[in-house]
N, C-alpha and C. Protein backbone atom coordinates (compact mmCIF):
# COMPACT_ATOMS: atom_id res chain seq x y z
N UNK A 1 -72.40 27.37 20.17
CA UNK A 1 -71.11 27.01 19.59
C UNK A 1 -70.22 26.44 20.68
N UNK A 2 -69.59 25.48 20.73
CA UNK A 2 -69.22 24.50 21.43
C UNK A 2 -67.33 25.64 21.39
N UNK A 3 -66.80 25.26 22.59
CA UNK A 3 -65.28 26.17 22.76
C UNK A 3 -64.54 25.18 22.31
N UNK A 4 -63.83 25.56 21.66
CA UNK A 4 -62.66 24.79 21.04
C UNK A 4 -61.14 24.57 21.72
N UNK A 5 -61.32 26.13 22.26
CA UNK A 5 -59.44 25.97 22.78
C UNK A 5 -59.86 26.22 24.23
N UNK A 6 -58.89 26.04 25.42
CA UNK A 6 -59.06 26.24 26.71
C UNK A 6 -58.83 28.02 27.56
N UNK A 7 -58.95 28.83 25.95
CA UNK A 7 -58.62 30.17 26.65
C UNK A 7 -59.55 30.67 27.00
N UNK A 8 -59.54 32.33 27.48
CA UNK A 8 -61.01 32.53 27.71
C UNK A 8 -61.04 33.61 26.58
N UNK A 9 -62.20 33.94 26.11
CA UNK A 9 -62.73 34.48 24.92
C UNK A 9 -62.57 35.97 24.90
N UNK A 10 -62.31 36.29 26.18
CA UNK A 10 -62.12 37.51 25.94
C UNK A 10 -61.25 38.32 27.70
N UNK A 11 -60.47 39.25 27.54
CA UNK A 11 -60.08 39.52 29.37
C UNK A 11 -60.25 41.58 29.07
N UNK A 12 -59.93 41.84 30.29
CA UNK A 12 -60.06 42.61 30.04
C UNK A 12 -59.16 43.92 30.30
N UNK A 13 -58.90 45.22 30.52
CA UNK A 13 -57.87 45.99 30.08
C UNK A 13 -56.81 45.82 31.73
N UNK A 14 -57.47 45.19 32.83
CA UNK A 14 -56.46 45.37 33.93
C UNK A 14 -56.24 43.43 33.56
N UNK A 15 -56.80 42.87 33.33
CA UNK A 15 -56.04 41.78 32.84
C UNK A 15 -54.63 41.61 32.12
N UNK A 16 -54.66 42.39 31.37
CA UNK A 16 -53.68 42.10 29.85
C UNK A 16 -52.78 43.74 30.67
N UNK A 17 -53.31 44.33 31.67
CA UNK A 17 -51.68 45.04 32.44
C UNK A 17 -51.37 44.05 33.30
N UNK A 18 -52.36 43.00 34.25
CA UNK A 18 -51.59 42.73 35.05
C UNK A 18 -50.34 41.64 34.30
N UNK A 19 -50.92 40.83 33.25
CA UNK A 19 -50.16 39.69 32.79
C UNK A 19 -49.30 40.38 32.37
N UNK A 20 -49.03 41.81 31.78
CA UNK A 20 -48.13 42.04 31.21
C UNK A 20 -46.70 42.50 32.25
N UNK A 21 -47.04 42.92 33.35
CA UNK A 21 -46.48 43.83 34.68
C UNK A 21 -46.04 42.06 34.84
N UNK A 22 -46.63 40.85 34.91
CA UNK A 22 -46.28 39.65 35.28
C UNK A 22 -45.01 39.36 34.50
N UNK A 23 -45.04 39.54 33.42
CA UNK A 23 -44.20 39.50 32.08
C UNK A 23 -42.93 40.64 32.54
N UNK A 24 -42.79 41.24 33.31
CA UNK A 24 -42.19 42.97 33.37
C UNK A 24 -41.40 43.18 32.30
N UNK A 25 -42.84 43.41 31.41
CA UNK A 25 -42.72 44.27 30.08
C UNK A 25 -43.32 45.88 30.41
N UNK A 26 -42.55 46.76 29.88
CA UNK A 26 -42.98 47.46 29.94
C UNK A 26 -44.48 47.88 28.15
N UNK A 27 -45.46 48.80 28.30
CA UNK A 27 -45.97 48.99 27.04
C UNK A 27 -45.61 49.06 25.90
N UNK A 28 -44.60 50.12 25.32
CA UNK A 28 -43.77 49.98 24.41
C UNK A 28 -43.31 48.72 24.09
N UNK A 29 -42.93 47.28 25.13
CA UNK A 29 -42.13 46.18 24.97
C UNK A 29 -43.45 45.23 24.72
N UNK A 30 -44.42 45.43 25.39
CA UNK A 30 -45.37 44.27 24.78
C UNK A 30 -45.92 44.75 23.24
N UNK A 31 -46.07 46.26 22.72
CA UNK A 31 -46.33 46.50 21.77
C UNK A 31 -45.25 45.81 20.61
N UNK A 32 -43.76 45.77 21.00
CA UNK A 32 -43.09 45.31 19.73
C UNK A 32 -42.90 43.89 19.85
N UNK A 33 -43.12 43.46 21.40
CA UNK A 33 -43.52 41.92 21.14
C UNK A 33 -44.07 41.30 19.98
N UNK A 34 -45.59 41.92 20.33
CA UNK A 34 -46.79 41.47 19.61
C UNK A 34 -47.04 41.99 18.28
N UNK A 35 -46.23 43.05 18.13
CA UNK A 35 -46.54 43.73 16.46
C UNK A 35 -47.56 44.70 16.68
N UNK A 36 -47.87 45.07 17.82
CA UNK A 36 -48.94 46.84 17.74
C UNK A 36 -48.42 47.46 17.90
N UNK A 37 -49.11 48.73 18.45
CA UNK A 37 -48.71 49.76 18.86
C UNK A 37 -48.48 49.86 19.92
N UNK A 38 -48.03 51.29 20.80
CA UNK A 38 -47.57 51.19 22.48
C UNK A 38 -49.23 52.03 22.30
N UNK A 39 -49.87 52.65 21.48
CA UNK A 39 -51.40 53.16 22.04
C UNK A 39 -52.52 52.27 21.58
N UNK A 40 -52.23 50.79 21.14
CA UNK A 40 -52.66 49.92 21.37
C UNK A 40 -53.22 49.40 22.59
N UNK A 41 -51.93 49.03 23.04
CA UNK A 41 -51.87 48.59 24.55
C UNK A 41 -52.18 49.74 25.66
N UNK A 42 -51.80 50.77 25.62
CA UNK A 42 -52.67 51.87 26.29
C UNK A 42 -54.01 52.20 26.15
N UNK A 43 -54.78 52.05 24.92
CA UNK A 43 -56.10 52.10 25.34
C UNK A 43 -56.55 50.72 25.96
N UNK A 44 -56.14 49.74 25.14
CA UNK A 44 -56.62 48.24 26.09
C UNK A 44 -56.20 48.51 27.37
N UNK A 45 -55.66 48.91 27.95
CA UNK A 45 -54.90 48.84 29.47
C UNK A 45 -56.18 50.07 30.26
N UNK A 46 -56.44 50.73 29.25
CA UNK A 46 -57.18 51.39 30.09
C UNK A 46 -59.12 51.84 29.92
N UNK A 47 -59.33 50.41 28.70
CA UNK A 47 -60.41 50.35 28.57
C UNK A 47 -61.61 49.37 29.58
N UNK A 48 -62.41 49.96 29.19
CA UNK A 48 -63.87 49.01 30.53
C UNK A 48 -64.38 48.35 29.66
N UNK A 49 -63.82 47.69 28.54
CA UNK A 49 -64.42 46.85 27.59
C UNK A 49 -63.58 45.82 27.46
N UNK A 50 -64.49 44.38 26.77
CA UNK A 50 -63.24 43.24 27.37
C UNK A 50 -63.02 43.31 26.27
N UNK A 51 -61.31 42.99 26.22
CA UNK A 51 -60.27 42.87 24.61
C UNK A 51 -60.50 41.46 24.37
N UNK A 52 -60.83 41.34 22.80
CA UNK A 52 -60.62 40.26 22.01
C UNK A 52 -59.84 40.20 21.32
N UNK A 53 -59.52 38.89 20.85
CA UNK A 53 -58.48 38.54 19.28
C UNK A 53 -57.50 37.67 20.17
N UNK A 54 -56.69 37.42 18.93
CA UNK A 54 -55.20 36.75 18.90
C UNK A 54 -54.03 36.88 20.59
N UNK A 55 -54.00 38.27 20.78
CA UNK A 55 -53.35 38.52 22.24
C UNK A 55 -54.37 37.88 23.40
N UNK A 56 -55.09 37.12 22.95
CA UNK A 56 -55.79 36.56 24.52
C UNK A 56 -55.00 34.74 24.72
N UNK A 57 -54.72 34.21 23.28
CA UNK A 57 -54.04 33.44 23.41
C UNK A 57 -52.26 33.64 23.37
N UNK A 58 -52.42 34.85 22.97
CA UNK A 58 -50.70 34.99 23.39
C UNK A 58 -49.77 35.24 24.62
N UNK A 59 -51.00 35.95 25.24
CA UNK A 59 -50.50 35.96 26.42
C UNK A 59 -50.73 34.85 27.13
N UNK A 60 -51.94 34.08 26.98
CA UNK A 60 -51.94 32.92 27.87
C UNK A 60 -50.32 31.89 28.08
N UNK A 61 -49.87 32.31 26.96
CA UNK A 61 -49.39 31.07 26.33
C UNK A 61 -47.55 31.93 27.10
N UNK A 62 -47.68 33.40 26.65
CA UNK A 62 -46.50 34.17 27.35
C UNK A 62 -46.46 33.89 29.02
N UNK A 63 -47.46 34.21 29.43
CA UNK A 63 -47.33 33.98 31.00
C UNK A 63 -47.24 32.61 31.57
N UNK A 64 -47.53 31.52 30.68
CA UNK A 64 -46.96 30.48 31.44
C UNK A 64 -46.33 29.89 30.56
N UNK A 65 -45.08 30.35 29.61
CA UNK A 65 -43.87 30.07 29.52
C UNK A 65 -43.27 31.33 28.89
N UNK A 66 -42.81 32.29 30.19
CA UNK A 66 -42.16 33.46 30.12
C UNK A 66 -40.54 33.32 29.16
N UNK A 67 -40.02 31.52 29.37
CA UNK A 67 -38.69 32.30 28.96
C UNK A 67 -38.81 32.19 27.44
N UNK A 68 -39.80 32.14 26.61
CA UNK A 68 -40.42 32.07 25.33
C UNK A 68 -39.71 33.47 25.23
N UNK A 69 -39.97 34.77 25.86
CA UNK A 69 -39.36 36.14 25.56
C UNK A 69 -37.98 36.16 25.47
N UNK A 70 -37.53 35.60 26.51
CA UNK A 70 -36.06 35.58 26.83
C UNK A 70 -35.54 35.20 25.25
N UNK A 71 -35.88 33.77 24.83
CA UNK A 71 -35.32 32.84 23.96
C UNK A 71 -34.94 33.91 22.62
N UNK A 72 -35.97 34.99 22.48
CA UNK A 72 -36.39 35.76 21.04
C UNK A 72 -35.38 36.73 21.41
N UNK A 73 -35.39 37.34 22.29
CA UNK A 73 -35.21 38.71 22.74
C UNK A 73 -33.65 39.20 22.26
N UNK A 74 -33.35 40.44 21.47
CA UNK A 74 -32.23 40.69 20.94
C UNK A 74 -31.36 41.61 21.57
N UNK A 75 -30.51 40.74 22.26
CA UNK A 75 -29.46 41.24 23.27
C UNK A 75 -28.63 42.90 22.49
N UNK A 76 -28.54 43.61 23.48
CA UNK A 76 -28.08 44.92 23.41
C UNK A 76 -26.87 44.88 22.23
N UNK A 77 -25.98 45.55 21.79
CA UNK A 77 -24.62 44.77 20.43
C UNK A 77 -23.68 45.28 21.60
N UNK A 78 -22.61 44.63 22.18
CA UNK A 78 -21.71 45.10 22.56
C UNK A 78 -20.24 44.50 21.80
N UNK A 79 -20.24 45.15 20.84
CA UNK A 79 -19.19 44.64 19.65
C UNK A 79 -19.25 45.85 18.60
N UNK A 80 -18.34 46.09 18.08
CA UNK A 80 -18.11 47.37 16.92
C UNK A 80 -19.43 46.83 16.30
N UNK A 81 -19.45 45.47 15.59
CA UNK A 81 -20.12 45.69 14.25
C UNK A 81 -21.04 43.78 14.37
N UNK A 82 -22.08 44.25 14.12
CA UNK A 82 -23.01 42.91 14.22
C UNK A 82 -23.99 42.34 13.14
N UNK A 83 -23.92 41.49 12.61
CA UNK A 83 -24.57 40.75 11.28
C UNK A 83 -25.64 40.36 11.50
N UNK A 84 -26.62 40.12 11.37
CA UNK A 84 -27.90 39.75 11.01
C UNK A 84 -28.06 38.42 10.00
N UNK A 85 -28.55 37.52 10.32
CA UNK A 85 -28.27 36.35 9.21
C UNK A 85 -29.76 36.04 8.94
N UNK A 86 -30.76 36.31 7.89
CA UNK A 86 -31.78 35.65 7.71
C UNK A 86 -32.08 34.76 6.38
N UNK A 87 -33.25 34.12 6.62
CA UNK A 87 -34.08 33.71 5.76
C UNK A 87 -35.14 34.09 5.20
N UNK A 88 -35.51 34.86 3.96
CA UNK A 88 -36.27 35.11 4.21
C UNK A 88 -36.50 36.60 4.94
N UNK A 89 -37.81 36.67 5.65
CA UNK A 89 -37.94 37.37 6.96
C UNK A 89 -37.32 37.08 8.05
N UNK A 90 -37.42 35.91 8.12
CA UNK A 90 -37.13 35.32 9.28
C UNK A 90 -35.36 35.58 9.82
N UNK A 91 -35.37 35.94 10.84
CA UNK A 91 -34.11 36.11 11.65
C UNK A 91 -33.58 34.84 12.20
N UNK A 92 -32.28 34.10 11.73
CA UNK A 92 -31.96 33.33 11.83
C UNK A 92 -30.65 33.19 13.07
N UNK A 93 -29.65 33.97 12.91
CA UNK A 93 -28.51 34.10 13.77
C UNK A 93 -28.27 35.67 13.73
N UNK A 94 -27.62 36.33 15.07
CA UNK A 94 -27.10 37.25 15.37
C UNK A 94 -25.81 36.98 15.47
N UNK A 95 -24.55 37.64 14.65
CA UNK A 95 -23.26 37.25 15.05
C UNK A 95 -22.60 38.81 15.26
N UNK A 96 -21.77 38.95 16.24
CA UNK A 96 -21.04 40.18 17.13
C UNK A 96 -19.91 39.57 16.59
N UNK A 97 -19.19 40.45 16.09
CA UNK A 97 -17.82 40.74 15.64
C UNK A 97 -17.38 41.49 16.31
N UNK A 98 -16.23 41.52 17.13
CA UNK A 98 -14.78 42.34 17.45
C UNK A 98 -13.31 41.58 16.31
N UNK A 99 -13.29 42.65 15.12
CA UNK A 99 -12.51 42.51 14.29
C UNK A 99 -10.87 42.89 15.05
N UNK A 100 -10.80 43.37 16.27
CA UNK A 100 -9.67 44.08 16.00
C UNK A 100 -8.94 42.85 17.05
N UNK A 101 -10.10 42.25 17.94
CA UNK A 101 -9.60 41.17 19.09
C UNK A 101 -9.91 39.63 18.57
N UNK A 102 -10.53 39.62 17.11
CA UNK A 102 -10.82 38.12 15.95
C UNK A 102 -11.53 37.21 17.27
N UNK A 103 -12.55 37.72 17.61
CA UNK A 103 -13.98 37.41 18.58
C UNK A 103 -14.83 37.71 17.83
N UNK A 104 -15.66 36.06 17.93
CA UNK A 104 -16.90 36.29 16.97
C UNK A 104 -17.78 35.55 18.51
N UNK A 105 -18.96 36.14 18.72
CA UNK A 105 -20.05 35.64 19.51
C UNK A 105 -21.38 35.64 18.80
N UNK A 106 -22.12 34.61 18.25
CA UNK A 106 -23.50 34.00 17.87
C UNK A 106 -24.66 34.13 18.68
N UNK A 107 -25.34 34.34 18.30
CA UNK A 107 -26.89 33.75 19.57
C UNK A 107 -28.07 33.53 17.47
N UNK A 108 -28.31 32.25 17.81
CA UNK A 108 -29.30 31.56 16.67
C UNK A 108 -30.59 32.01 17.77
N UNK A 109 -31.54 31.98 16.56
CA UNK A 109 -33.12 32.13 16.78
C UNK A 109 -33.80 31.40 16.01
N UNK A 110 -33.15 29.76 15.88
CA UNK A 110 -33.25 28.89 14.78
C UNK A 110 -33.25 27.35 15.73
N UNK A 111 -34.23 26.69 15.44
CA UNK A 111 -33.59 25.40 15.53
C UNK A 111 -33.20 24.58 14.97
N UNK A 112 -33.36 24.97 13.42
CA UNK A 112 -33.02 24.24 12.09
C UNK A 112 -31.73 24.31 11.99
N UNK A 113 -30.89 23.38 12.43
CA UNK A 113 -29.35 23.72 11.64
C UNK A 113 -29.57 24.39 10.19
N UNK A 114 -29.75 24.11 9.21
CA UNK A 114 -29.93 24.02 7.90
C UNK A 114 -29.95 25.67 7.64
N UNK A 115 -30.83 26.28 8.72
CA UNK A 115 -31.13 27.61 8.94
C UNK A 115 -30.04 28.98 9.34
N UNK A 116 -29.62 27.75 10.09
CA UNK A 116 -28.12 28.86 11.25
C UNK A 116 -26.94 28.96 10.44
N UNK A 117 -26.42 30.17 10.52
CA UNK A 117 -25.34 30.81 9.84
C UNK A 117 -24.11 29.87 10.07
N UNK A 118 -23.62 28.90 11.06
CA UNK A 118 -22.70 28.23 11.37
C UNK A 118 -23.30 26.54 11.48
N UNK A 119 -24.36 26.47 11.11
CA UNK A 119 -25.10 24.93 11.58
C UNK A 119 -25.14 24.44 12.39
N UNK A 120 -24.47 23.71 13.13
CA UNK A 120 -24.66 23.41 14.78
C UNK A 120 -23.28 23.67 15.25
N UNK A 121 -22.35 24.44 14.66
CA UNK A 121 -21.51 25.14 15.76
C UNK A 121 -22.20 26.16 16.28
N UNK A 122 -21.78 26.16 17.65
CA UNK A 122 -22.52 27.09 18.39
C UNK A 122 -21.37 28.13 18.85
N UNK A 123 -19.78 27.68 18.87
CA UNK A 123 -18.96 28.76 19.16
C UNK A 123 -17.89 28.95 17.98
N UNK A 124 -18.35 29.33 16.31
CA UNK A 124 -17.47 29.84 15.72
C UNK A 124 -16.17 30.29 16.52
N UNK A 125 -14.88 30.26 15.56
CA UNK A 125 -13.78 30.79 15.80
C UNK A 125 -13.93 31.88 14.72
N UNK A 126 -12.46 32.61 14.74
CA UNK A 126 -12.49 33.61 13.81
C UNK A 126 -12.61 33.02 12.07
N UNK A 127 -11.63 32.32 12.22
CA UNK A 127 -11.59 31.47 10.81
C UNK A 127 -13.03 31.13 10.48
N UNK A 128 -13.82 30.48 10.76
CA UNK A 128 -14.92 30.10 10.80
C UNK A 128 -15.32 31.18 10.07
N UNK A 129 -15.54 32.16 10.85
CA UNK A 129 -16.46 33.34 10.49
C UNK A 129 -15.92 34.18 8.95
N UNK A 130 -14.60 33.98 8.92
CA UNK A 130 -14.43 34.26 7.58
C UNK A 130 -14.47 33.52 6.09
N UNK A 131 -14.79 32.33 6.60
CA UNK A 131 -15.44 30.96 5.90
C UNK A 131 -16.67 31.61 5.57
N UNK A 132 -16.96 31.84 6.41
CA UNK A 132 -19.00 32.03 6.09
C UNK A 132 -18.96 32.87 5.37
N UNK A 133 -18.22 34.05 5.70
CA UNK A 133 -18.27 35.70 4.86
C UNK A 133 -18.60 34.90 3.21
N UNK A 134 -16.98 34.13 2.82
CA UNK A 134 -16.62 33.79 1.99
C UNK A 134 -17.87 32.80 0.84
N UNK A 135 -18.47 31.90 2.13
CA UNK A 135 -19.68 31.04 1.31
C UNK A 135 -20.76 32.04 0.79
N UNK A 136 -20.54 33.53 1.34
CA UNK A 136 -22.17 34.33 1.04
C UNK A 136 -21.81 35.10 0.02
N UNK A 137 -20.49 34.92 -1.19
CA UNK A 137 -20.07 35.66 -1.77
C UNK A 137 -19.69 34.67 -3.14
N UNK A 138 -19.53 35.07 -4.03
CA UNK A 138 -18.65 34.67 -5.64
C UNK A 138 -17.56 33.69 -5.06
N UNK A 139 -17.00 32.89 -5.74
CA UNK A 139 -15.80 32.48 -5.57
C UNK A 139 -14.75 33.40 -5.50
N UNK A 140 -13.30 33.30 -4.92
CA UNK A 140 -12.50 33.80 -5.31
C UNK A 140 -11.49 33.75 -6.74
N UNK A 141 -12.30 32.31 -6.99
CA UNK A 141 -11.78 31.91 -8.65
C UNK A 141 -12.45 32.22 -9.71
N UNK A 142 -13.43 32.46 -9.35
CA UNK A 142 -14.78 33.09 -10.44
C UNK A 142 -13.63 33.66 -11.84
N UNK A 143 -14.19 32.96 -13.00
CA UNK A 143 -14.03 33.34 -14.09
C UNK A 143 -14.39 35.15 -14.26
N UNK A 144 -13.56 36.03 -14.72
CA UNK A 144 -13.80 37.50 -14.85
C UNK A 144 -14.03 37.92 -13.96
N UNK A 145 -13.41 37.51 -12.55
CA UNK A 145 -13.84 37.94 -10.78
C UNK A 145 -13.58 39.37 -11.38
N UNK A 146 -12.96 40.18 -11.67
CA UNK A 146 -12.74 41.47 -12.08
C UNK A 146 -13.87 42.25 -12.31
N UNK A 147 -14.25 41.85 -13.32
CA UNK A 147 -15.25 42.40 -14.15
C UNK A 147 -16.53 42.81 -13.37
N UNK A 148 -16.88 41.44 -12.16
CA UNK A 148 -18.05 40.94 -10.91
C UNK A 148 -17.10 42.61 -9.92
N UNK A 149 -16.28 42.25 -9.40
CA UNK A 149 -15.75 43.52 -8.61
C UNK A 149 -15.61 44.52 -9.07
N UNK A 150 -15.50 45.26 -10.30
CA UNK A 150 -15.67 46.38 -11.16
C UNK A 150 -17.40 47.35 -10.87
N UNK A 151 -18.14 45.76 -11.49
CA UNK A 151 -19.48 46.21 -11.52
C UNK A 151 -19.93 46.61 -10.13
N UNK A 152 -19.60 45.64 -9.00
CA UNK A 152 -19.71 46.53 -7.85
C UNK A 152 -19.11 47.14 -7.19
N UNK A 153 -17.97 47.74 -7.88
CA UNK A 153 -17.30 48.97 -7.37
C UNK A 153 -16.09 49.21 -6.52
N UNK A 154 -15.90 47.58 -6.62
CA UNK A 154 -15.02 47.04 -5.50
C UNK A 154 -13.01 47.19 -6.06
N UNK A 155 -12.41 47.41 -5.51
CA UNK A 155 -11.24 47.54 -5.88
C UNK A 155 -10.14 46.35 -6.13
N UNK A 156 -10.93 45.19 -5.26
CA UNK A 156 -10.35 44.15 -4.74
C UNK A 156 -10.87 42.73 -4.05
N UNK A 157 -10.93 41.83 -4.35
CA UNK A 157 -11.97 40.82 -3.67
C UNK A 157 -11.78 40.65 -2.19
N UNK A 158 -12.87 41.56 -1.11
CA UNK A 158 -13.14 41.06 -0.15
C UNK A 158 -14.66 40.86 0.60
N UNK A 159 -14.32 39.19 0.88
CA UNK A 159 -16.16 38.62 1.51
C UNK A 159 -16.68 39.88 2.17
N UNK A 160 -16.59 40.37 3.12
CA UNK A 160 -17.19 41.46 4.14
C UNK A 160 -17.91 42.54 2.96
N UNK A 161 -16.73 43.27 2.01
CA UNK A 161 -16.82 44.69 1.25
C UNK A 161 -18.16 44.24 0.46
N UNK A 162 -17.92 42.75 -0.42
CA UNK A 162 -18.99 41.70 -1.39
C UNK A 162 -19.86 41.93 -0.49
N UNK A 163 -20.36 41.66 0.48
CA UNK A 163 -21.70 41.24 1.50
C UNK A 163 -22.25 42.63 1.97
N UNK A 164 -21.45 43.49 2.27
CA UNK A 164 -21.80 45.09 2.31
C UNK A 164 -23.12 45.66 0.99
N UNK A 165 -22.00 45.01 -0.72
CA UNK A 165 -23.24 45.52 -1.14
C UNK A 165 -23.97 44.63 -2.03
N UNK A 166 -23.77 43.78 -1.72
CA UNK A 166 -24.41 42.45 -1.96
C UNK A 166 -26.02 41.86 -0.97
N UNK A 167 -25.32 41.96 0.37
CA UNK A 167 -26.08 41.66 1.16
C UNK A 167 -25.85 40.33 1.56
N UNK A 168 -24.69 39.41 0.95
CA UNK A 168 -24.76 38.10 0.64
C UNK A 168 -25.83 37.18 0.02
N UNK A 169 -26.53 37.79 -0.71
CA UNK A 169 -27.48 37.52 -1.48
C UNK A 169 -27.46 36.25 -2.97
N UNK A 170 -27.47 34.71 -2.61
CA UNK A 170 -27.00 34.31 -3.68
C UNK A 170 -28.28 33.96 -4.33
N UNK A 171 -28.19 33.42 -5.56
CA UNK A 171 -29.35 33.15 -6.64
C UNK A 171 -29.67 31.74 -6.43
N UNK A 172 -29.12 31.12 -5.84
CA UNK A 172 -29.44 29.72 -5.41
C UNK A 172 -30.63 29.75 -4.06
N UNK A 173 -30.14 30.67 -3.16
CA UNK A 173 -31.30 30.61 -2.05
C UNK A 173 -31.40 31.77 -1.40
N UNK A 174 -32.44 31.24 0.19
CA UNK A 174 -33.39 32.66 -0.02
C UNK A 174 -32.44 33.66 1.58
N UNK A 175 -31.25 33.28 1.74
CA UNK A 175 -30.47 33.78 2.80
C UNK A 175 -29.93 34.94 2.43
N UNK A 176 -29.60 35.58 3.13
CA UNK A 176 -29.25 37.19 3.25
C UNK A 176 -28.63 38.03 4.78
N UNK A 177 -27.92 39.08 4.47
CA UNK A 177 -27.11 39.52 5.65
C UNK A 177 -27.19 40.84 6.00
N UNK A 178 -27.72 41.40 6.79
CA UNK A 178 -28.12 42.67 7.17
C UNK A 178 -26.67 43.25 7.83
N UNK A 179 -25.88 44.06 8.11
CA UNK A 179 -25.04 44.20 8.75
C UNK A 179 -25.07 45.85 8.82
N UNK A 180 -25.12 45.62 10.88
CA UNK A 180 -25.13 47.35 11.78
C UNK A 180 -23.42 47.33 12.42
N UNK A 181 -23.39 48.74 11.86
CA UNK A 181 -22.44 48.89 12.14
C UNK A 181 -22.18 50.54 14.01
């Protein structure tokens, strides 16, 4: 059978520590990289058998373009309260709110405008950000808005309270808003 791709077919358990120690990931961090386990990577790390599959081209591909991690990687929240913007599964924008100082900070995991919670603004203002609340919610003119805020429990029309238990979830498409508080 003739090789198709330029990796090698198989490495073995001090291989895939050293690339990973190259990476300074710790186990636990290459496990949620890659979607295993941390005793995944501990028996590979400490097996005399060579590892196959999918992680022989991932790492190839991690160790010589490391800031591939960087690009993904979901910065610590240093903000009261932080949104989640996806598609789908897919994680589209992280936005950090400080409500009390009307500071909004973004980081997209998107290159699709079409995708990103702000499109190719990259430094929302506050206004902005309460625009968006507002697009992931009912109108404020909505015929029987009452009746829509009744059913969910709401006292009063606001985007944030709507998206709380909504999720910003509209019937037109497949976007949605996770929000840690």
């Amino acid at each position: 059978m003739k090789t198709k791709y330029a990796f090698a077919a198989a490495l073995s358990g001090q291989d895939i520590k050293r690339a990973r120690k190259q990476l300074q990931l710790t186990q636990q961090e290459l496990a949620d990289l890659t979607g295993i386990s941390k005793k995944t990577v501990e028996r590979w790390e400490s097996s005399g058998t060579d590892i196959t599959g999918p992680i022989i081209p991932l790492l190839r591909i991690l160790t010589e373009q490391p800031s591939f991690i960087e690009r993904y990687r979901i910065s610590p929240r240093n903000t009261p309260l932080r949104l989640y913007y996806y598609n789908r599964k897919d994680l589209c924008t992280v936005i950090d709110v400080d409500e009390p100082a009307r500071k909004i900070e973004i980081r997209n995991y998107t290159d699709h405008l079409q995708f990103r919670a702000f499109g190719s603004i990259e430094h929302p203002d506050f206004r902005q950000y309460e625009d968006f609340l507002e697009s992931r919610c009912f109108p404020r003119g909505r015929d029987k808005m009452k009746l829509e805020l009744r059913e969910l429990g709401l006292p009063f029309y606001d985007p944030f309270l709507i998206i709380e238990k909504t999720e910003g979830r509209m019937a037109e498409d497949d976007f949605w808003i996770r929000i840690e508080r």
